[in-house]
C-alpha atoms as a PDB file:
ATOM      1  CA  UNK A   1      -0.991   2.938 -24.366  1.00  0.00           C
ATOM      2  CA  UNK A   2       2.323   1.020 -24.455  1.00  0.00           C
ATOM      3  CA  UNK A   3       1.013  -0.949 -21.410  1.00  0.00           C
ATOM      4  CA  UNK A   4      -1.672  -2.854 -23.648  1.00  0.00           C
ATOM      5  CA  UNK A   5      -0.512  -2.161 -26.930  1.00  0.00           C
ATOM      6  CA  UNK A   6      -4.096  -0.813 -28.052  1.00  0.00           C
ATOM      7  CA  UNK A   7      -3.786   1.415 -31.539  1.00  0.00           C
ATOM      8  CA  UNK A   8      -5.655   4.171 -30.482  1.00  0.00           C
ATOM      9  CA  UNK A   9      -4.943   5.429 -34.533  1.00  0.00           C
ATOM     10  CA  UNK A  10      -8.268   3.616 -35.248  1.00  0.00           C
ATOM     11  CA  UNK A  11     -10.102   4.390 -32.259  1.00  0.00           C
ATOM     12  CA  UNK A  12     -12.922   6.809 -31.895  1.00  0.00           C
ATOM     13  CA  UNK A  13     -12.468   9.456 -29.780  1.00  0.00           C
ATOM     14  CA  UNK A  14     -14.470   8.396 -26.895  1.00  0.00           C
ATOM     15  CA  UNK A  15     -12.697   4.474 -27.333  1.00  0.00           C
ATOM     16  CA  UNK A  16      -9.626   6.807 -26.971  1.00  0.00           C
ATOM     17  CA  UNK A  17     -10.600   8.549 -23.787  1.00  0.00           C
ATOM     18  CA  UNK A  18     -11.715   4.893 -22.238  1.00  0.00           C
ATOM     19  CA  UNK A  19      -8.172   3.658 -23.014  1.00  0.00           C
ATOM     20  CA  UNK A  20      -6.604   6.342 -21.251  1.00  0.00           C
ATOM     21  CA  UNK A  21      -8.748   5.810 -18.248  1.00  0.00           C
ATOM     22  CA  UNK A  22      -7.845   2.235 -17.817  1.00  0.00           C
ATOM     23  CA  UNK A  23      -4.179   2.740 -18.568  1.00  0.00           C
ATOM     24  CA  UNK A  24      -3.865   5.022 -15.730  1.00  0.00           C
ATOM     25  CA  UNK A  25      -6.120   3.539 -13.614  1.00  0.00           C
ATOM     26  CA  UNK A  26      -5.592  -0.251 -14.160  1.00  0.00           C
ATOM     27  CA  UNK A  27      -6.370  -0.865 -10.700  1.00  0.00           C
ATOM     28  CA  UNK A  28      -9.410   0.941  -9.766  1.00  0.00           C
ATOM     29  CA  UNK A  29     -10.781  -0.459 -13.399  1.00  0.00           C
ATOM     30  CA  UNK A  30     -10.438  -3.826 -12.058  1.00  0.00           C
ATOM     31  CA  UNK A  31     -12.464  -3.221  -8.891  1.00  0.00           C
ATOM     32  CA  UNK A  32     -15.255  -1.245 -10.867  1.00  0.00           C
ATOM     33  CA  UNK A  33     -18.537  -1.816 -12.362  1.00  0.00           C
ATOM     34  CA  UNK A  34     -19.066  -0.590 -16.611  1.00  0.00           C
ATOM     35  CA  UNK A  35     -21.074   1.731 -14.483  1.00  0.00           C
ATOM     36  CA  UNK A  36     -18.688   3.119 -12.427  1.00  0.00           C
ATOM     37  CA  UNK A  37     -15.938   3.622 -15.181  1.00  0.00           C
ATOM     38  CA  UNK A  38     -18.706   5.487 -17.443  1.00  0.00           C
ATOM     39  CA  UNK A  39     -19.214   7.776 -14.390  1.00  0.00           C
ATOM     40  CA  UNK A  40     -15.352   8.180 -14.107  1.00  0.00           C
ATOM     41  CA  UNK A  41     -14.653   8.929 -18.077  1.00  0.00           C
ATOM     42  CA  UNK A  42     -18.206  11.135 -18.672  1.00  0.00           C
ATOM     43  CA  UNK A  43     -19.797   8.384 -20.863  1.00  0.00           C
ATOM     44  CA  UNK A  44     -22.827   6.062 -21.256  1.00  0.00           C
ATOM     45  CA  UNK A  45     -22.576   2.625 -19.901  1.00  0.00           C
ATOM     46  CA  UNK A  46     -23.545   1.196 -23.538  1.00  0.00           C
ATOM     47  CA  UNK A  47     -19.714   2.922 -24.082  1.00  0.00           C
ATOM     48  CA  UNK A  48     -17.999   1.414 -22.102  1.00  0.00           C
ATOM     49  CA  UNK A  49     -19.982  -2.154 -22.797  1.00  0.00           C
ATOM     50  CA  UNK A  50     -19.102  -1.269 -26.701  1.00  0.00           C
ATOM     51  CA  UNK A  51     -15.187  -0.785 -25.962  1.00  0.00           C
ATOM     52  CA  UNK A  52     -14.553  -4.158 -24.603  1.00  0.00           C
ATOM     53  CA  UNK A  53     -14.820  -6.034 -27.892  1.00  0.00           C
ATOM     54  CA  UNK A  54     -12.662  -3.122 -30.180  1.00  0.00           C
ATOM     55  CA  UNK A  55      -9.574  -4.332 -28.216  1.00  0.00           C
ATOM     56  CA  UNK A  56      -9.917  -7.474 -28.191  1.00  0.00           C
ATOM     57  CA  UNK A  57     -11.889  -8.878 -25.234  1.00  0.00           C
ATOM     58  CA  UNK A  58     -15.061 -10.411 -24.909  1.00  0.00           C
ATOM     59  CA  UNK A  59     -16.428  -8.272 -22.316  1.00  0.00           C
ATOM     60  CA  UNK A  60     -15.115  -6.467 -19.108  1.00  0.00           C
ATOM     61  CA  UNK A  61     -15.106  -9.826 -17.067  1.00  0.00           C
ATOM     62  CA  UNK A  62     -12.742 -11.003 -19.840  1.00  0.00           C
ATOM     63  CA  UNK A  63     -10.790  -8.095 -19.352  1.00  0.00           C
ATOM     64  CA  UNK A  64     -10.719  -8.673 -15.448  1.00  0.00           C
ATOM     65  CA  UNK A  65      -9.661 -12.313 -16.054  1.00  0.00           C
ATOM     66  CA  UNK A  66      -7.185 -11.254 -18.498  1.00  0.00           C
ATOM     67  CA  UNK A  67      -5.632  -8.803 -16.168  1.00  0.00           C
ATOM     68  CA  UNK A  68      -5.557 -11.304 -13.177  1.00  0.00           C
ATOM     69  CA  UNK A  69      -3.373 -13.572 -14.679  1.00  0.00           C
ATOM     70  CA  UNK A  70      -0.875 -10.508 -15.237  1.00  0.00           C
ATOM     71  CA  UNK A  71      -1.292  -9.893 -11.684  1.00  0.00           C
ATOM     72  CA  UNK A  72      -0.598 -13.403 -10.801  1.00  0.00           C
ATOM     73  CA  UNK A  73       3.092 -13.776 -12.606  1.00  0.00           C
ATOM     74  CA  UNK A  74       6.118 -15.026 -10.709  1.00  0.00           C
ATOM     75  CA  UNK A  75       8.708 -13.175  -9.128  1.00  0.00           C
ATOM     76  CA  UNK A  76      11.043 -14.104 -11.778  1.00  0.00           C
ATOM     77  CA  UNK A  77       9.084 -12.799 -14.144  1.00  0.00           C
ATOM     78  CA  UNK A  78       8.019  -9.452 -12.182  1.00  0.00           C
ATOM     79  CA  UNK A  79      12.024  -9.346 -12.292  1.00  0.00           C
ATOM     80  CA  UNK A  80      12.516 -10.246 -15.989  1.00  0.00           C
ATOM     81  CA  UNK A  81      10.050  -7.362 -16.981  1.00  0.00           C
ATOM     82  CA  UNK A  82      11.797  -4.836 -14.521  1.00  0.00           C
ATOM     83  CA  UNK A  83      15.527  -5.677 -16.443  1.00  0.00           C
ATOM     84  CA  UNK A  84      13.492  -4.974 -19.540  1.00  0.00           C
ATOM     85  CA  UNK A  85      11.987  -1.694 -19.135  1.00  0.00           C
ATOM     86  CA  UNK A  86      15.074  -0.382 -17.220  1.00  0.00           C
ATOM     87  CA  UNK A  87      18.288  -1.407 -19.510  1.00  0.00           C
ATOM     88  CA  UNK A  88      21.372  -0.317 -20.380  1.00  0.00           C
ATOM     89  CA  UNK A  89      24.072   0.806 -18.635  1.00  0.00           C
ATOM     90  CA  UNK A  90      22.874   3.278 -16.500  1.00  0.00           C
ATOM     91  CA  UNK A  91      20.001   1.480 -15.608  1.00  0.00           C
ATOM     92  CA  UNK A  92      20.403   3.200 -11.545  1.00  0.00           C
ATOM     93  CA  UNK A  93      19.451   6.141 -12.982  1.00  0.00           C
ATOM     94  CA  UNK A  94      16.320   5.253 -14.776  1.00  0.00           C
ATOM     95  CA  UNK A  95      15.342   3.195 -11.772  1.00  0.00           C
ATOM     96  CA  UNK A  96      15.554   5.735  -9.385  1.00  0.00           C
ATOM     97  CA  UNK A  97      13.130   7.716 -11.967  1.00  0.00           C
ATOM     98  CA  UNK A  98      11.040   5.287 -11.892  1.00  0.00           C
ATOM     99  CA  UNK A  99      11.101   5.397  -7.874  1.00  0.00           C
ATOM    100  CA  UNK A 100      10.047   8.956  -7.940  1.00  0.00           C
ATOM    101  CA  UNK A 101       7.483   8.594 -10.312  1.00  0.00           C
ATOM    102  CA  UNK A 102       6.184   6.150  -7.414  1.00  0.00           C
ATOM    103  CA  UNK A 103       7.137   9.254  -5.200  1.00  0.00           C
ATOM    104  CA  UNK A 104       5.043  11.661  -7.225  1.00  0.00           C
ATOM    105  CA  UNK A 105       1.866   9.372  -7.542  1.00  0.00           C
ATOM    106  CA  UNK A 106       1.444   8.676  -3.982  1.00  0.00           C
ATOM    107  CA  UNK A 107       1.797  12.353  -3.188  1.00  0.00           C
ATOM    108  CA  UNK A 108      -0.661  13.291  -5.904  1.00  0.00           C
ATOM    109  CA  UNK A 109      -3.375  10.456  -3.943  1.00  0.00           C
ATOM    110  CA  UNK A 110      -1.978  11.881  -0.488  1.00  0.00           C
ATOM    111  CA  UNK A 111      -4.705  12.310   2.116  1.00  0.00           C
ATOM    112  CA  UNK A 112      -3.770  14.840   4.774  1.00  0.00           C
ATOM    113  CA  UNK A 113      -7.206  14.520   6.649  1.00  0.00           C
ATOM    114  CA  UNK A 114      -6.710  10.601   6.385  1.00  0.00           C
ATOM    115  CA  UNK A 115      -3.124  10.773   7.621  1.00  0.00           C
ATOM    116  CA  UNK A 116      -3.420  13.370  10.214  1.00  0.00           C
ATOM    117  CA  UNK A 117      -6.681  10.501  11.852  1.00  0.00           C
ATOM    118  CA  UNK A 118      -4.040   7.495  11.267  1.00  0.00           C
ATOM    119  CA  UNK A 119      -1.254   9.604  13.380  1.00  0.00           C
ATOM    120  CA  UNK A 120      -4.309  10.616  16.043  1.00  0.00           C
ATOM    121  CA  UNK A 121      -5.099   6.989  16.273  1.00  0.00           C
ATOM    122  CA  UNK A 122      -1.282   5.356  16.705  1.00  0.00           C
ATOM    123  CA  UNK A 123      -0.935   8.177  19.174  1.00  0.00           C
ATOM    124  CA  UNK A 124      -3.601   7.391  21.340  1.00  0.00           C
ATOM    125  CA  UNK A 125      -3.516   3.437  20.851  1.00  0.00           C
ATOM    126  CA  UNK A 126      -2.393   1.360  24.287  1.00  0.00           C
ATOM    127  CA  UNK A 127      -0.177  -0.928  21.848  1.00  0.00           C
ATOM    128  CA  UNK A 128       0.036  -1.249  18.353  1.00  0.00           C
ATOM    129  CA  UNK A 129      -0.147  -4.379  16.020  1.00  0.00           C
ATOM    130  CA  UNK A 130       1.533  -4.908  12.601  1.00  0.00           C
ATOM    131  CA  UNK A 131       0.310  -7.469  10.797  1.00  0.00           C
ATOM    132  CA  UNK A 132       2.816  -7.979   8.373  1.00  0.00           C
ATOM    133  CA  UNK A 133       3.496 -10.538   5.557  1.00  0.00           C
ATOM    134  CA  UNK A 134       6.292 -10.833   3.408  1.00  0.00           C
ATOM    135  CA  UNK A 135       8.345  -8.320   2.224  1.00  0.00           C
ATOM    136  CA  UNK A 136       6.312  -5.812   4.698  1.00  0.00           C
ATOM    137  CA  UNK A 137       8.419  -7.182   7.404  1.00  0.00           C
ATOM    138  CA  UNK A 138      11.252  -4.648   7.132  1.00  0.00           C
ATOM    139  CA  UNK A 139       8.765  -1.660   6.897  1.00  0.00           C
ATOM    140  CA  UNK A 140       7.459  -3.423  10.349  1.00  0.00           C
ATOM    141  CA  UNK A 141      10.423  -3.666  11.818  1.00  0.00           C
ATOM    142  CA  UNK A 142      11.397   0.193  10.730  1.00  0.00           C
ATOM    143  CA  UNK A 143       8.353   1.457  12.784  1.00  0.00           C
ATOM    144  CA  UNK A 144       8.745  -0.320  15.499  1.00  0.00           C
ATOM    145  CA  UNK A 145      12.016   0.332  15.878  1.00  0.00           C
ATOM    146  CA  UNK A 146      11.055   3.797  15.415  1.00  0.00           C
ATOM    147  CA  UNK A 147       8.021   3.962  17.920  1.00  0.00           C
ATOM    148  CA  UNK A 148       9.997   1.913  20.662  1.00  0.00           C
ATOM    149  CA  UNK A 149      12.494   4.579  20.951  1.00  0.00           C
ATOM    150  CA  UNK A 150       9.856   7.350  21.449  1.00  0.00           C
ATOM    151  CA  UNK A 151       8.112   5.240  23.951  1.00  0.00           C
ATOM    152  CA  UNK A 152       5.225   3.493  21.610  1.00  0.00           C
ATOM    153  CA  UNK A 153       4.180   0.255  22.691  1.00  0.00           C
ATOM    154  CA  UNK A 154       4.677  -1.938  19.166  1.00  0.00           C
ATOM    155  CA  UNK A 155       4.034  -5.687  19.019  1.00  0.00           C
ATOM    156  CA  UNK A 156       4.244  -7.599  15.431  1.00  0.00           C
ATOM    157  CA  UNK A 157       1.523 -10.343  15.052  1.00  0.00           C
ATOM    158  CA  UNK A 158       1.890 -13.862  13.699  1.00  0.00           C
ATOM    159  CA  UNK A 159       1.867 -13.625   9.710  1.00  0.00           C
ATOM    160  CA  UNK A 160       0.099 -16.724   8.865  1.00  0.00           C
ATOM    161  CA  UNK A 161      -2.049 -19.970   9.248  1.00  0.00           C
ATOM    162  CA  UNK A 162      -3.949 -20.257  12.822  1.00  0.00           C
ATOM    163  CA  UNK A 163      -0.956 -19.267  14.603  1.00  0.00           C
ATOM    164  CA  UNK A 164      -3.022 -15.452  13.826  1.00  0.00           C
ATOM    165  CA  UNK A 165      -5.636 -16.375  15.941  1.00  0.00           C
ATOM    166  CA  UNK A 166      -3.358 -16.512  19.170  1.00  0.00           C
ATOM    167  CA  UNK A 167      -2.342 -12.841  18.000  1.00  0.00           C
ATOM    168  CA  UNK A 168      -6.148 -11.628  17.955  1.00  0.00           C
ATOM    169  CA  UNK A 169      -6.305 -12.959  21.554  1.00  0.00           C
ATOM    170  CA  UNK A 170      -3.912 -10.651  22.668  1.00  0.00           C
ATOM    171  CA  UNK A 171      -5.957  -7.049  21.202  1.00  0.00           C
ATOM    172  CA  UNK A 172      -7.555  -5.499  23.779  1.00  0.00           C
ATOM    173  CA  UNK A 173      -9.786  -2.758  23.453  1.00  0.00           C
ATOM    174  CA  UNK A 174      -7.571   0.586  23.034  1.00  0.00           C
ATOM    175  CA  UNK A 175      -5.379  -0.761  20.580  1.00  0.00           C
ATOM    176  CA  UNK A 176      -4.966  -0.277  16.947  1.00  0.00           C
ATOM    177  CA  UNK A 177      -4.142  -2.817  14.131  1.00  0.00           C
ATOM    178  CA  UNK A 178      -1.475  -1.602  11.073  1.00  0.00           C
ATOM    179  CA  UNK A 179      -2.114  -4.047   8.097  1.00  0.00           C
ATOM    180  CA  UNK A 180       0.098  -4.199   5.219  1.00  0.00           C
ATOM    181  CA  UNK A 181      -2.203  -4.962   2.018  1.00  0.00           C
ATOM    182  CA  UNK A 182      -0.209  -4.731  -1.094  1.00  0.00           C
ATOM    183  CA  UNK A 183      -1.418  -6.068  -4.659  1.00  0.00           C
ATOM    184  CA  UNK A 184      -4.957  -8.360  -3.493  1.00  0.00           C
ATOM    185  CA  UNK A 185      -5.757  -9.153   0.244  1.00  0.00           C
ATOM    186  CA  UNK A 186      -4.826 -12.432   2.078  1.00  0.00           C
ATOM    187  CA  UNK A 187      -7.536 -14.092   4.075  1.00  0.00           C
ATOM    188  CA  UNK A 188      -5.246 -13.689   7.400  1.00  0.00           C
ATOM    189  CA  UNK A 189      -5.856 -10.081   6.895  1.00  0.00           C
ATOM    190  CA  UNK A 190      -9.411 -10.886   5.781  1.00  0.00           C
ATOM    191  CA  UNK A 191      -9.934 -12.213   9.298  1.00  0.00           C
ATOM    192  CA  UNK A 192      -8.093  -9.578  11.118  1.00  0.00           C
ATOM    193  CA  UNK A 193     -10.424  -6.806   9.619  1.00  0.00           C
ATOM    194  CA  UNK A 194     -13.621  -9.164  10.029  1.00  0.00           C
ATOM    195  CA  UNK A 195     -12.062  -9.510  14.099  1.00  0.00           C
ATOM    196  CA  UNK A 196     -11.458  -5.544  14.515  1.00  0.00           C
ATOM    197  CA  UNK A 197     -14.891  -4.919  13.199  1.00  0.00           C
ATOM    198  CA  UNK A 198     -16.996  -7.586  15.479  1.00  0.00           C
ATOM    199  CA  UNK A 199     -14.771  -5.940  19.014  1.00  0.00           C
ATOM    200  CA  UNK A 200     -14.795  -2.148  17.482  1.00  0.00           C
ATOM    201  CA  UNK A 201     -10.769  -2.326  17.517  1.00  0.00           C
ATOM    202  CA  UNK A 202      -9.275   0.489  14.701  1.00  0.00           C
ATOM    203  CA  UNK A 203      -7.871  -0.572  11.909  1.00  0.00           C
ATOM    204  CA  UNK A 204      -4.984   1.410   9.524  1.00  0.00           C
ATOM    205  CA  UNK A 205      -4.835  -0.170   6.404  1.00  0.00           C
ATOM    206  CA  UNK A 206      -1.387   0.619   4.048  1.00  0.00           C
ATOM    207  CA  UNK A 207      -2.342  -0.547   0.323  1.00  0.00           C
ATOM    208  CA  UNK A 208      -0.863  -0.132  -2.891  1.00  0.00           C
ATOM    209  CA  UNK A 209      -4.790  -0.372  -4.354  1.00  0.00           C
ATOM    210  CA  UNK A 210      -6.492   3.008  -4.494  1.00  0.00           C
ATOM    211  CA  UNK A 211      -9.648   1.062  -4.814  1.00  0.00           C
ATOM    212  CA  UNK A 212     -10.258  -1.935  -2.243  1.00  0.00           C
ATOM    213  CA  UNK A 213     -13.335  -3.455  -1.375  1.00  0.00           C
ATOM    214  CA  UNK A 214     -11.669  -3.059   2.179  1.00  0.00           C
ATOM    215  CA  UNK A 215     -11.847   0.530   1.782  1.00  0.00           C
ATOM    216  CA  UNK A 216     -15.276   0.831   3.800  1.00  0.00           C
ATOM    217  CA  UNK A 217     -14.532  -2.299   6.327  1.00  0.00           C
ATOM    218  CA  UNK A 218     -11.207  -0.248   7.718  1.00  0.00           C
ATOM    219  CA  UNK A 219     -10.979   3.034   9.781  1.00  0.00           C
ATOM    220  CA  UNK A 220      -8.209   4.563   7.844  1.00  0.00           C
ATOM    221  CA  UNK A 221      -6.454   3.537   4.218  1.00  0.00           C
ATOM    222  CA  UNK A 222      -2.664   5.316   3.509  1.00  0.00           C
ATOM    223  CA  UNK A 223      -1.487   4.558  -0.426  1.00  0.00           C
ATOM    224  CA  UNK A 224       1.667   4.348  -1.506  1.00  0.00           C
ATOM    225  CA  UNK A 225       2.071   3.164  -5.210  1.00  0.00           C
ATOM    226  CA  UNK A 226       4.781   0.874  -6.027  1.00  0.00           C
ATOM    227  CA  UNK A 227       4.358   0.437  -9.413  1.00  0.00           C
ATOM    228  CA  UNK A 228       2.675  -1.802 -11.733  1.00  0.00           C
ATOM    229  CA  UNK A 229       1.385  -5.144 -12.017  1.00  0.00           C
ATOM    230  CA  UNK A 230       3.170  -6.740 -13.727  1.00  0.00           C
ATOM    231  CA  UNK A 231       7.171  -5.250 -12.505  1.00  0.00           C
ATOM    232  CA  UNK A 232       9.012  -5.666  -9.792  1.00  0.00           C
ATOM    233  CA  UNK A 233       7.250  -3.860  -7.020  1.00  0.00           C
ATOM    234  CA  UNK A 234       9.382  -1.313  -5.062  1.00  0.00           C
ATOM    235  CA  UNK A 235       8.975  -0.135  -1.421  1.00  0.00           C
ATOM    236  CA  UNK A 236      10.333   3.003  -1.908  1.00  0.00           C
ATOM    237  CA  UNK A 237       6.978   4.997  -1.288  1.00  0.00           C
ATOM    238  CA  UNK A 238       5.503   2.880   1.565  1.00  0.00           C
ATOM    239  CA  UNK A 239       9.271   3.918   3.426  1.00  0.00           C
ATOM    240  CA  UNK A 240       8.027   7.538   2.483  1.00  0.00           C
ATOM    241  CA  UNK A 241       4.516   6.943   4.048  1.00  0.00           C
ATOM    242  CA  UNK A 242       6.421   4.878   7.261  1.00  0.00           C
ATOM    243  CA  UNK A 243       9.145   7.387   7.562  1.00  0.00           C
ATOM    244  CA  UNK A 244       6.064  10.178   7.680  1.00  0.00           C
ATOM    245  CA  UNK A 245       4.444   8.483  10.186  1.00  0.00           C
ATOM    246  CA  UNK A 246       7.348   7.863  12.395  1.00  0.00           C
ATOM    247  CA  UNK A 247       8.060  11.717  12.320  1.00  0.00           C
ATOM    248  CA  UNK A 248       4.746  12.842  13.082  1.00  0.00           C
ATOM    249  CA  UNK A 249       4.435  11.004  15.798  1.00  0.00           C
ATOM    250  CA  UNK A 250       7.753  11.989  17.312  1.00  0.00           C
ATOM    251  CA  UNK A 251       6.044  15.538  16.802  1.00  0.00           C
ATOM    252  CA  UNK A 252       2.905  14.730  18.676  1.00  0.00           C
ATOM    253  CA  UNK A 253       5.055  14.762  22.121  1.00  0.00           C
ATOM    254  CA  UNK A 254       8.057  16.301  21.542  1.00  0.00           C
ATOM    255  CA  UNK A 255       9.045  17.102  25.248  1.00  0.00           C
ATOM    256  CA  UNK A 256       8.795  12.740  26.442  1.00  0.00           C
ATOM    257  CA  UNK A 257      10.670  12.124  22.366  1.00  0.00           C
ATOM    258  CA  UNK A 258      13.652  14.038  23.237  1.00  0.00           C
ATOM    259  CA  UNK A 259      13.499  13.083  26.703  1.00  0.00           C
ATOM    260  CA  UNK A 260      13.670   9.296  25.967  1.00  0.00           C
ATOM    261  CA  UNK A 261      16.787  10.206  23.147  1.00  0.00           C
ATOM    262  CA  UNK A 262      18.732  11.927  25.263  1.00  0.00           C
ATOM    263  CA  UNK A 263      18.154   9.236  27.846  1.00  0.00           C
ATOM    264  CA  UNK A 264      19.643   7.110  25.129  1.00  0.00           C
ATOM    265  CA  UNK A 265      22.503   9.043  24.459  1.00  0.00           C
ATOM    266  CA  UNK A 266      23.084   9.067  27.746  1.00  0.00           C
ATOM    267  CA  UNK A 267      22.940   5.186  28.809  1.00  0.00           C
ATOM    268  CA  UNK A 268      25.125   4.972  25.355  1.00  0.00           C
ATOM    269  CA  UNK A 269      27.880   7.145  26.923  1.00  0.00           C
ATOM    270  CA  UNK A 270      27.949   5.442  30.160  1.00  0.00           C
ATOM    271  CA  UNK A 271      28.147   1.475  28.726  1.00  0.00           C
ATOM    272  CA  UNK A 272      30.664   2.602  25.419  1.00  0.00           C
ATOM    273  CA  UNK A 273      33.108   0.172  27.060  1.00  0.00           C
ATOM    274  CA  UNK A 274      30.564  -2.594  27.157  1.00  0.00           C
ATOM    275  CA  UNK A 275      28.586  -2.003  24.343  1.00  0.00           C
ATOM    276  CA  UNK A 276      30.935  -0.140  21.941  1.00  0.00           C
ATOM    277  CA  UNK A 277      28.424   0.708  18.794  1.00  0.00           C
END
């Protein structure tokens, strides 16, 4: 329980098992009900209600509250912690363990049936929007570089403010909006979903939260964990889950993919002199 420092020495055994449950799943704690964590762990509500108070919060709204303002630390400080955990001199090493821990988790909350719909959907969508704020940008730009070249019709929307509303005006029926939603939800992408829902236009949603309240207001959700809270987050698994896509949908025409990259080969040959890569 190094995360929260609990000593589970003088806890019962079912305090013990409640620990465990939120230390592993921090996020989906802090989206639940006392209900809904009792049904996770196999206890009784009054449990749960009872823990809160043996570790030093008031209840599990103090907990949320506590938690948010972990969430809501600076950069610098995100930073700070990573340098911490990851010291010494080969610190490469240890963080590229840590990026395949990241690996292993979003495998082990992989959704075939969920990805094999998204890949359906980008397929047969007339263009494709990314909505994408941030440090999303270069995982935007990676698949649509990637979908131009097999012949996908990509556009990026505006990011922010009311400039978003000119990009709404532009999705036509037949398309299908990629949102980036990592760590809470910004009201831009609160308005996008709200927008796809009132003109029935599907929605992929690409999260770092396992639970979301968006999880029932979007067609599809794809995970990909990049850590915790509290760290410097890493984009090492969303590549993975942006790299996957891009192949599977090279795979879904194969004969027009290699068609359109040998035409490139091609054009590259015949302008080297002009445009020497």
């Amino acid at each position: 329980m190094s995360s929260f420092h609990w000593n589970t020495e003088e806890m019962s055994p079912n305090q013990v098992k409640i620990a465990d449950y939120i230390q592993r799943h921090t996020r989906e704690v802090l989206l639940s009900t006392e209900k809904e964590i009792a049904e996770a762990v196999g206890l009784s509500t009054a449990s749960v209600s009872r823990f809160w108070k043996s570790v030093g919060y008031k209840n599990l709204k103090d907990f949320k509250k506590k938690m948010k303002e972990k969430v809501d630390i600076t950069p610098a400080k995100k930073l700070e912690n990573m340098i911490d955990m990851i010291g010494g001199d080969m610190w490469q090493k240890e963080f590229l363990t840590l990026g395949i821990t990241y690996l292993q988790e979003t495998i082990e909350h992989f959704n075939l049936e969920e990805f094999e719909a998204a890949v359906t959907l980008l397929h047969q969508a007339n263009l494709i929007h990314l909505y994408c704020p941030g440090p999303t940008e270069g995982l935007a730009d990676l698949l649509q570089y990637r979908l131009n070249r097999f012949g996908f019709a990509v556009k990026p929307m505006k990011s922010s403010g009311s400039e978003l509303l000119e990009s709404l005006l532009t999705i036509k029926a037949g398309d299908v909006i990629v949102l980036f939603g990592f760590i809470r939800m910004l009201p831009e992408a609160r308005v996008i979903i709200d927008y796809a829902t009132q003109h029935d236009i599907k929605t992929i949603l690409i999260t770092d939260q396992l639970v979301s309240d968006f999880n029932g207001q979007v067609d599809i959700t794809l995970f990909a964990s990049r850590g915790e809270v509290q760290h410097f987050h890493s984009m090492i698994a969303p590549t993975f889950i942006i790299e996957s896509l891009i192949i599977a949908l090279g795979k879904t025409n194969e004969q027009q993919t290699f068609e359109r990259l040998h035409k490139l080969s091609n054009l590259r040959k015949r302008y080297e002199q002009h445009l020497p890569r």
